[in-house]
PDB file of N, CA and C in Angstrom:
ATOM      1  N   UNK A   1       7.574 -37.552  34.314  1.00  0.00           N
ATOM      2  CA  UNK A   1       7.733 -38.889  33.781  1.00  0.00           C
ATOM      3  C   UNK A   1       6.932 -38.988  32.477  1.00  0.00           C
ATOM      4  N   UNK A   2       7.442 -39.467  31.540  1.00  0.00           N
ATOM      5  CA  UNK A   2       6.950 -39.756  30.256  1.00  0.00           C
ATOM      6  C   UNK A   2       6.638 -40.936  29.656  1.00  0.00           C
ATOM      7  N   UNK A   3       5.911 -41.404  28.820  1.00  0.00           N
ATOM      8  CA  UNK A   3       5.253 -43.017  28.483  1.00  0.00           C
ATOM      9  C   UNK A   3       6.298 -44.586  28.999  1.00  0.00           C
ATOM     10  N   UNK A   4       7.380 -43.412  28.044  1.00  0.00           N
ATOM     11  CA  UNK A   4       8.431 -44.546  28.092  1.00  0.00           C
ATOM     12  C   UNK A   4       8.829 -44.741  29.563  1.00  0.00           C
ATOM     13  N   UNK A   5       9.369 -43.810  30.193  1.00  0.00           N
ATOM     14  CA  UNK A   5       9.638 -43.749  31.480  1.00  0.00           C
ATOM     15  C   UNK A   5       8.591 -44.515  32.080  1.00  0.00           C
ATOM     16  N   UNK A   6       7.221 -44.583  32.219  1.00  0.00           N
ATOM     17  CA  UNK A   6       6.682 -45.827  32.637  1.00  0.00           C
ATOM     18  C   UNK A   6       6.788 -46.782  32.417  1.00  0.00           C
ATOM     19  N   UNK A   7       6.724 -47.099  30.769  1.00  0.00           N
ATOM     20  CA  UNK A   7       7.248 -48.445  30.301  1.00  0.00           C
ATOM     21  C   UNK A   7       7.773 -49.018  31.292  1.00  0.00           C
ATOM     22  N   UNK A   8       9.081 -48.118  31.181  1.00  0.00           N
ATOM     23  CA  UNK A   8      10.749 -48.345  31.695  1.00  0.00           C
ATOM     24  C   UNK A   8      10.442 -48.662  33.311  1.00  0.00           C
ATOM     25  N   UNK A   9       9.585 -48.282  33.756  1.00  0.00           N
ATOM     26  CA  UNK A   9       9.538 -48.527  35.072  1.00  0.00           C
ATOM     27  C   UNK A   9       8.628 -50.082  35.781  1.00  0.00           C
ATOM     28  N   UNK A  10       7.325 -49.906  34.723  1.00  0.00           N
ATOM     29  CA  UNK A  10       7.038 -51.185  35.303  1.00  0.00           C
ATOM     30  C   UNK A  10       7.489 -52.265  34.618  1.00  0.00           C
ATOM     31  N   UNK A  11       8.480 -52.247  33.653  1.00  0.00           N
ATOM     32  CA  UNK A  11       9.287 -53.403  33.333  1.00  0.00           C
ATOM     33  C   UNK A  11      10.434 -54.110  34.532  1.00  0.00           C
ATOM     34  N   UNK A  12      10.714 -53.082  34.841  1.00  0.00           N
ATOM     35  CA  UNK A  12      11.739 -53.049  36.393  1.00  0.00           C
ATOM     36  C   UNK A  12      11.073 -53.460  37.556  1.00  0.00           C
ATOM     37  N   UNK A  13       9.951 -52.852  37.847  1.00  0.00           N
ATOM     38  CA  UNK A  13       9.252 -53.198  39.283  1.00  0.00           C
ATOM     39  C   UNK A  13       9.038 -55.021  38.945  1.00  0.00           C
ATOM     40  N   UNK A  14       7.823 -55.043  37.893  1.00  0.00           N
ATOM     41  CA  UNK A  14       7.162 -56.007  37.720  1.00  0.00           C
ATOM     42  C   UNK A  14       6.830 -56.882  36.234  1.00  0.00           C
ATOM     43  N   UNK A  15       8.196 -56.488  35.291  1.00  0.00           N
ATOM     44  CA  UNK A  15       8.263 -57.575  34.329  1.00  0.00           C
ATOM     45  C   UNK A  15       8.175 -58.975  34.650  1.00  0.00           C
ATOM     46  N   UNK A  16       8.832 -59.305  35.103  1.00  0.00           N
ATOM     47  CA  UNK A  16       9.060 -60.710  35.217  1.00  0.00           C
ATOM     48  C   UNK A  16       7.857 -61.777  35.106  1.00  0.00           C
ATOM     49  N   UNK A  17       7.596 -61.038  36.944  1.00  0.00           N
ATOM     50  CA  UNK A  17       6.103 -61.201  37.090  1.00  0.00           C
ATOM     51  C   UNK A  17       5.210 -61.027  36.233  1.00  0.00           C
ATOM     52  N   UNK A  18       4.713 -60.071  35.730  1.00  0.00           N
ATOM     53  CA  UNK A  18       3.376 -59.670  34.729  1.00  0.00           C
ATOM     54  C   UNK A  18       3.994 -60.968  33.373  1.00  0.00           C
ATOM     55  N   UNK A  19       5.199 -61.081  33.166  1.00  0.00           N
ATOM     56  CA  UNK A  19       4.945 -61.944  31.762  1.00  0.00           C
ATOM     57  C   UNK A  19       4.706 -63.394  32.223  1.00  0.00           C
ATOM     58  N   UNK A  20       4.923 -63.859  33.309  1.00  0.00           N
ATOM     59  CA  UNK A  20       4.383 -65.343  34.134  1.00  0.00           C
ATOM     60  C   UNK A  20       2.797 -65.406  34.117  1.00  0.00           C
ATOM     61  N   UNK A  21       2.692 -63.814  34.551  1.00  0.00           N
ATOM     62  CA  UNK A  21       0.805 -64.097  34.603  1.00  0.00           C
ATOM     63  C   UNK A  21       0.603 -64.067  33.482  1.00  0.00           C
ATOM     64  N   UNK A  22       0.799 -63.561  32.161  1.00  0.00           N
ATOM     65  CA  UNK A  22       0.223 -63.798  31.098  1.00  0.00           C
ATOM     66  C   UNK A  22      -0.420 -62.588  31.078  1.00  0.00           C
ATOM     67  N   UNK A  23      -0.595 -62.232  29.389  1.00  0.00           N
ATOM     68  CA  UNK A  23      -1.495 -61.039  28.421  1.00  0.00           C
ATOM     69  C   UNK A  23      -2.760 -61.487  29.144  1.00  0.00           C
ATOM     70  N   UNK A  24      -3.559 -62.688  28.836  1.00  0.00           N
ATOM     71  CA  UNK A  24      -4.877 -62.593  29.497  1.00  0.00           C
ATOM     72  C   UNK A  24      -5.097 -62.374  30.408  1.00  0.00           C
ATOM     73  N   UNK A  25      -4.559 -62.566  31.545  1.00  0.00           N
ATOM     74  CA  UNK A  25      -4.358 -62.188  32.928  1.00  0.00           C
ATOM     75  C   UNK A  25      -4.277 -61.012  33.300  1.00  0.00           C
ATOM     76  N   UNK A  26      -3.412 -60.376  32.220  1.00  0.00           N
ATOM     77  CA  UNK A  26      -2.902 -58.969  32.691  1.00  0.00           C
ATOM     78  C   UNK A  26      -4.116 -58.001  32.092  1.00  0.00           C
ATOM     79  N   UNK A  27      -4.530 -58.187  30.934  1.00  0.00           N
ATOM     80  CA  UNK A  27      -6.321 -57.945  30.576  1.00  0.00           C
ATOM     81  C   UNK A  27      -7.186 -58.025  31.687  1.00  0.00           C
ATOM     82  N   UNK A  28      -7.214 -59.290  32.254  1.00  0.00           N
ATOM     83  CA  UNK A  28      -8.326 -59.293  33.356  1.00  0.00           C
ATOM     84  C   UNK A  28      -8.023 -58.043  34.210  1.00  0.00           C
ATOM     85  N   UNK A  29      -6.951 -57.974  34.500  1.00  0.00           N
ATOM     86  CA  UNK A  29      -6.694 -56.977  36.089  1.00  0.00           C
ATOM     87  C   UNK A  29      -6.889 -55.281  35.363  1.00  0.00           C
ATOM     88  N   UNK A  30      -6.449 -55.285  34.322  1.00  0.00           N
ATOM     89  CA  UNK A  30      -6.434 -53.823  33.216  1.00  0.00           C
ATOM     90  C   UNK A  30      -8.115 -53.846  33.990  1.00  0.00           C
ATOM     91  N   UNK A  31      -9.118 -54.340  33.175  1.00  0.00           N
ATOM     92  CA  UNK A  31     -10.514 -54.295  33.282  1.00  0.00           C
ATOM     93  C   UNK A  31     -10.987 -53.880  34.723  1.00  0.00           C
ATOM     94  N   UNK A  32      -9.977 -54.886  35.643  1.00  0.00           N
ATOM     95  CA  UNK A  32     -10.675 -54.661  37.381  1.00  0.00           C
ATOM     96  C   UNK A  32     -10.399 -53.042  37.632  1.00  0.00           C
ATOM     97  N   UNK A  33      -9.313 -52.847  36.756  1.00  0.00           N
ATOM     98  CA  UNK A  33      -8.357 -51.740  37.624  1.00  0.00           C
ATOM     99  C   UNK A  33      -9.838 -50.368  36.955  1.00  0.00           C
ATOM    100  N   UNK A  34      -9.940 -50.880  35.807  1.00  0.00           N
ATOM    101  CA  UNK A  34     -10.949 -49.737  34.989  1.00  0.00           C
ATOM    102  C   UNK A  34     -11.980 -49.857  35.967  1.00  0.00           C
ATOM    103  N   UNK A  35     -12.486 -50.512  36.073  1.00  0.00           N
ATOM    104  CA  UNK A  35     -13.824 -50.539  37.179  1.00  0.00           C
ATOM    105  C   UNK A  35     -13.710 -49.963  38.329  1.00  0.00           C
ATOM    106  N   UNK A  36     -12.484 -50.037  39.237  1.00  0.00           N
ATOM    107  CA  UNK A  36     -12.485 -49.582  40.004  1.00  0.00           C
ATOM    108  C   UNK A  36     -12.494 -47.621  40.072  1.00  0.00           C
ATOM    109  N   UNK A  37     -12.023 -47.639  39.297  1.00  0.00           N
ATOM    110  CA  UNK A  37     -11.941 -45.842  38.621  1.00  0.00           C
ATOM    111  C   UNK A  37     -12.829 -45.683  38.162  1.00  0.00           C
ATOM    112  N   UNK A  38     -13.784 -46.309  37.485  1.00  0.00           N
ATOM    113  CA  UNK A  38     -15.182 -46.097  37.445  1.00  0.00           C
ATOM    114  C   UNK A  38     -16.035 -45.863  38.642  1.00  0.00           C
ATOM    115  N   UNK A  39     -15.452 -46.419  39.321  1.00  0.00           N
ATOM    116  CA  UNK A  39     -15.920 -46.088  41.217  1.00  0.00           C
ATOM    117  C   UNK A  39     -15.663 -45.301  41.520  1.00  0.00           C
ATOM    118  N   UNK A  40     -14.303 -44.685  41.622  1.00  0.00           N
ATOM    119  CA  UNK A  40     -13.845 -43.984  41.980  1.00  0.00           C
ATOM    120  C   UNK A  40     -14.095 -42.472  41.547  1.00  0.00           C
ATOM    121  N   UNK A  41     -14.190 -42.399  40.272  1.00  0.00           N
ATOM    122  CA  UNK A  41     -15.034 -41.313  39.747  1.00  0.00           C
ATOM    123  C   UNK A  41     -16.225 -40.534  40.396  1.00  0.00           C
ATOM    124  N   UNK A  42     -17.378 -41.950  40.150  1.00  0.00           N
ATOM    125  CA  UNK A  42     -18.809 -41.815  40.871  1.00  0.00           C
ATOM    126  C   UNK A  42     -18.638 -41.146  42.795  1.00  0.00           C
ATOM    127  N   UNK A  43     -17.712 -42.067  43.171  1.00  0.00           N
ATOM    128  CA  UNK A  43     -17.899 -41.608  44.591  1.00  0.00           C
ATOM    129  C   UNK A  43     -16.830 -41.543  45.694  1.00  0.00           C
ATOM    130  N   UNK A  44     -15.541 -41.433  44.521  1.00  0.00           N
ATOM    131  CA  UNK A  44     -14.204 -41.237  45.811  1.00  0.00           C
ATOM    132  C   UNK A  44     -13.954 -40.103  45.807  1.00  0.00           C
ATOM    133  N   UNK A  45     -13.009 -39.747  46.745  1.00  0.00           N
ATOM    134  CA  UNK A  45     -12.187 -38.335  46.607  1.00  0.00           C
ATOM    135  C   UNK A  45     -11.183 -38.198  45.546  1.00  0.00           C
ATOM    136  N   UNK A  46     -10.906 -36.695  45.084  1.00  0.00           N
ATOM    137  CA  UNK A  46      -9.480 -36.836  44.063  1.00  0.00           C
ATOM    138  C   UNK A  46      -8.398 -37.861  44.492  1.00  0.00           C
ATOM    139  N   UNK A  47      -8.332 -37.701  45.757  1.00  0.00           N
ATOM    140  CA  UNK A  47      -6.847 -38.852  46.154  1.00  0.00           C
ATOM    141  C   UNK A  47      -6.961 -40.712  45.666  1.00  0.00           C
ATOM    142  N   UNK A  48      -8.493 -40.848  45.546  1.00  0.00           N
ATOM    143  CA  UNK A  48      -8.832 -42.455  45.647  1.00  0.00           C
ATOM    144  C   UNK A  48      -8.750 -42.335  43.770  1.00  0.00           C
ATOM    145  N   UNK A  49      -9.523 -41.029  43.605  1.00  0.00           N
ATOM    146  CA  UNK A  49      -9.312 -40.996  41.807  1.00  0.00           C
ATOM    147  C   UNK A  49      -8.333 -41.112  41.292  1.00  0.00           C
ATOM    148  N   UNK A  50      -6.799 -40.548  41.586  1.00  0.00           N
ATOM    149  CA  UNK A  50      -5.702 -40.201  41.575  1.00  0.00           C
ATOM    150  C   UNK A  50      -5.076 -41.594  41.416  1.00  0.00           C
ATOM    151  N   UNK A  51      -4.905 -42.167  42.836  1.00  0.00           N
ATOM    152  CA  UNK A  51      -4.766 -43.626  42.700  1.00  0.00           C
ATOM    153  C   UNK A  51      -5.156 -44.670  41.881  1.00  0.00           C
ATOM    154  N   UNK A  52      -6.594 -44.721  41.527  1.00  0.00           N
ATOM    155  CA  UNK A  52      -7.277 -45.618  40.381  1.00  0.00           C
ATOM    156  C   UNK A  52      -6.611 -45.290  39.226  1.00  0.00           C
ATOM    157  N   UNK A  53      -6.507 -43.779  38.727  1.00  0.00           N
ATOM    158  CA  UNK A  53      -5.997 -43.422  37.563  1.00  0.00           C
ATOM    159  C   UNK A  53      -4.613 -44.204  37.219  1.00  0.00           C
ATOM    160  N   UNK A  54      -3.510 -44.075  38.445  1.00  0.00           N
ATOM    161  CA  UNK A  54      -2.254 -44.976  38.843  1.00  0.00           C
ATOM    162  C   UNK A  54      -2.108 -45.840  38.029  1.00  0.00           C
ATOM    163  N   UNK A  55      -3.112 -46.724  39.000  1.00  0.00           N
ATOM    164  CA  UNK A  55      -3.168 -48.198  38.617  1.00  0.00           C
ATOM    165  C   UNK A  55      -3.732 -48.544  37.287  1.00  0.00           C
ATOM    166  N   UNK A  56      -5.022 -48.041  36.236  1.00  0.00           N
ATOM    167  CA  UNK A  56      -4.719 -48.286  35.300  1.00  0.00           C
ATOM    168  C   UNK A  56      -3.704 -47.940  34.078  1.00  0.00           C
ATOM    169  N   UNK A  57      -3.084 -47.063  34.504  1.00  0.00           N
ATOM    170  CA  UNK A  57      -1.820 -46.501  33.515  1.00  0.00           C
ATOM    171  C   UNK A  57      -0.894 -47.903  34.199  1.00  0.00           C
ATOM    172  N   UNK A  58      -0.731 -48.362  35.118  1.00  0.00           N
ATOM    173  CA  UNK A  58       0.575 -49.056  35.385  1.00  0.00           C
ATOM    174  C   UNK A  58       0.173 -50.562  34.885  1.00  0.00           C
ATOM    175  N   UNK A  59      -1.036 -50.781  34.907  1.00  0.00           N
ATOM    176  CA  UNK A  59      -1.425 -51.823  33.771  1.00  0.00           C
ATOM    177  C   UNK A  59      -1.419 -51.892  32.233  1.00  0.00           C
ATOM    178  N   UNK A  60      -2.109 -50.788  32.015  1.00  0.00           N
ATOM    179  CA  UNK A  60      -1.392 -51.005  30.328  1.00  0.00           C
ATOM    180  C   UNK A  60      -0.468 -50.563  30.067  1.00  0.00           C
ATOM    181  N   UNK A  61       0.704 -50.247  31.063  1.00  0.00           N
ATOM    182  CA  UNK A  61       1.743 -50.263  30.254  1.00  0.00           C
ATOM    183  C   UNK A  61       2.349 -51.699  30.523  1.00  0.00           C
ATOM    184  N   UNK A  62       1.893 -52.455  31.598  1.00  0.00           N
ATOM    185  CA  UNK A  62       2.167 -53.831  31.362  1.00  0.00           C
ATOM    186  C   UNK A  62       1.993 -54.306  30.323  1.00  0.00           C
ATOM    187  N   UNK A  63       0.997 -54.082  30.134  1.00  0.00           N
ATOM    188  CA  UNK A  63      -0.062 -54.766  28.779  1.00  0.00           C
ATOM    189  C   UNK A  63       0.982 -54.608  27.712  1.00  0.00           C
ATOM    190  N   UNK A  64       1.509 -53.367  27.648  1.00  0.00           N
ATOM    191  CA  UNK A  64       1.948 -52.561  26.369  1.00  0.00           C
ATOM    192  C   UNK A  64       3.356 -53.284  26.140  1.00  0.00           C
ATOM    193  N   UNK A  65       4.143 -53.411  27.269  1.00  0.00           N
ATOM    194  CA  UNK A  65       5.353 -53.723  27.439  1.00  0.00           C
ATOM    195  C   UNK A  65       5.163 -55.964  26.953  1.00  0.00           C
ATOM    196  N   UNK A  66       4.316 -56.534  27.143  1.00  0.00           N
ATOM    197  CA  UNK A  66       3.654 -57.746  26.951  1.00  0.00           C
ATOM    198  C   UNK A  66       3.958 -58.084  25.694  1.00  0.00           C
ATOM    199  N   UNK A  67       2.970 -56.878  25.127  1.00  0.00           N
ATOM    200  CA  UNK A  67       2.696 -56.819  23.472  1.00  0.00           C
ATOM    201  C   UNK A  67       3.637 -56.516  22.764  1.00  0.00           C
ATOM    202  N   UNK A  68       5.294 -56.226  23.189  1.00  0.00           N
ATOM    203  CA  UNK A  68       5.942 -55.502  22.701  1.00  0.00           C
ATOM    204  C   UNK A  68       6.348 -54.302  21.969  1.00  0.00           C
ATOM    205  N   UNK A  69       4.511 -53.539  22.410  1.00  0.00           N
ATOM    206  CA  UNK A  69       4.616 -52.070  21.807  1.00  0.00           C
ATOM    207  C   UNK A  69       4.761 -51.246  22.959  1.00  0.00           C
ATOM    208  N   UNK A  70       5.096 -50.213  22.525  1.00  0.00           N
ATOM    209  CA  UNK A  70       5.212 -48.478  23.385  1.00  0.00           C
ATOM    210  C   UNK A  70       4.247 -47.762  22.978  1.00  0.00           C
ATOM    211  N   UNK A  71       3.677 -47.181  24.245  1.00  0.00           N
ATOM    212  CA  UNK A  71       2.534 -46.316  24.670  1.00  0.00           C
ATOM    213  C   UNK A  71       2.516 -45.328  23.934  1.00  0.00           C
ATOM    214  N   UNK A  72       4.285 -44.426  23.379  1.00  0.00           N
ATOM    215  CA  UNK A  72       4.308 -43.370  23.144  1.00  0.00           C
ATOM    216  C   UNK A  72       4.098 -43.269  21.717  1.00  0.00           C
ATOM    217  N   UNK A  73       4.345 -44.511  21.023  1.00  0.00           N
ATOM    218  CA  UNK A  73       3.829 -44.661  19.479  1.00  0.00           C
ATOM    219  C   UNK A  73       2.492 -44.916  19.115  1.00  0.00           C
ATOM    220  N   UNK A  74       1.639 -45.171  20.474  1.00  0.00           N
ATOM    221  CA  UNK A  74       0.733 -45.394  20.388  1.00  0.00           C
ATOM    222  C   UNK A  74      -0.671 -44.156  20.580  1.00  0.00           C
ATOM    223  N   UNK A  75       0.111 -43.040  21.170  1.00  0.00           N
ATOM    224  CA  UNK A  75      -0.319 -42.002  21.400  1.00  0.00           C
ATOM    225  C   UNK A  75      -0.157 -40.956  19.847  1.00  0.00           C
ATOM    226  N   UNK A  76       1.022 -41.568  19.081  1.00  0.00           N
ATOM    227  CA  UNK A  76       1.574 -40.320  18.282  1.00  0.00           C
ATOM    228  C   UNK A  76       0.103 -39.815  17.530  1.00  0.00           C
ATOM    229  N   UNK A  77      -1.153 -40.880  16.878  1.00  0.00           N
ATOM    230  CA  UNK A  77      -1.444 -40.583  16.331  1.00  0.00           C
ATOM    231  C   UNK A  77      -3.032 -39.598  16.659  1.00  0.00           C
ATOM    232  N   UNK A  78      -3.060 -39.228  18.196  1.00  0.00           N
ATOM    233  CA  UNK A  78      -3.350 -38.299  18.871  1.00  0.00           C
ATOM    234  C   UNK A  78      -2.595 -37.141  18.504  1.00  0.00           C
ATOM    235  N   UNK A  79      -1.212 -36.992  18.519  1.00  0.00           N
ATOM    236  CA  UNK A  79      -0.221 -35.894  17.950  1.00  0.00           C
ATOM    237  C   UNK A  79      -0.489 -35.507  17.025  1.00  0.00           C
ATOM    238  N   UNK A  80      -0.475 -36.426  15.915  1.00  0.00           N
ATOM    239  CA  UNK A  80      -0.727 -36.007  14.515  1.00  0.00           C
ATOM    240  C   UNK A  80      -2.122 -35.441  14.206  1.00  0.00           C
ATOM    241  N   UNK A  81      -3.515 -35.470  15.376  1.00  0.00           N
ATOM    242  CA  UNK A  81      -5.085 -34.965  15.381  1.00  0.00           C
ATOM    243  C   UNK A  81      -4.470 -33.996  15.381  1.00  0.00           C
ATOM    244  N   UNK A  82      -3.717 -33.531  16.588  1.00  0.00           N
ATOM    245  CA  UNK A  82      -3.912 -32.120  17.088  1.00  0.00           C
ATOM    246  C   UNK A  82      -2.891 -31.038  16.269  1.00  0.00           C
ATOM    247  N   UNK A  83      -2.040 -31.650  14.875  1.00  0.00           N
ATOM    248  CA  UNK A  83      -1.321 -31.129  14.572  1.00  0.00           C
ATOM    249  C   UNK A  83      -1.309 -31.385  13.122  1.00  0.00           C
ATOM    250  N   UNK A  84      -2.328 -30.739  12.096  1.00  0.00           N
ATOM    251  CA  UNK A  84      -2.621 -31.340  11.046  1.00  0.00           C
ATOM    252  C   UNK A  84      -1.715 -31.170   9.766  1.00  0.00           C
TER     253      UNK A  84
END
């Protein structure tokens, strides 16, 4: 699965929803979701890490999908570091 392909996916699961709660809203939970993987880091197993990791990718691409940008344009200019 690739950026867009997430996009593409949590627009389907949970567009609707995420644009009712709102960008600020969807910020707040981005932040919880980071914290919790900050936990998860310190003292879960790969599987609880794995999961945290999940959940903040499936938030900003809410976020992303909100803002009307894509993840994968947002990455390019990581591409362009590693490819001078």
């Amino acid at each position: 699965m690739d950026l867009d392909d997430v996009q593409r996916l949590m627009e389907q699961l949970y567009g609707e929803a995420d644009r009712a709660r709102g960008i600020p809203a969807t910020v707040a939970w981005l932040c919880e979701e980071l914290g919790e993987l900050a936990q998860a880091v310190r003292k879960g197993t790969p599987a609880q890490q794995l999961h945290e990791l999940g959940d903040v990718l499936a938030w900003t691409a809410s976020l992303a999908n909100q803002l009307g940008l894509s993840l994968d344009e947002a990455m390019q200019r990581y591409r362009n570091e590693a490819n001078p």
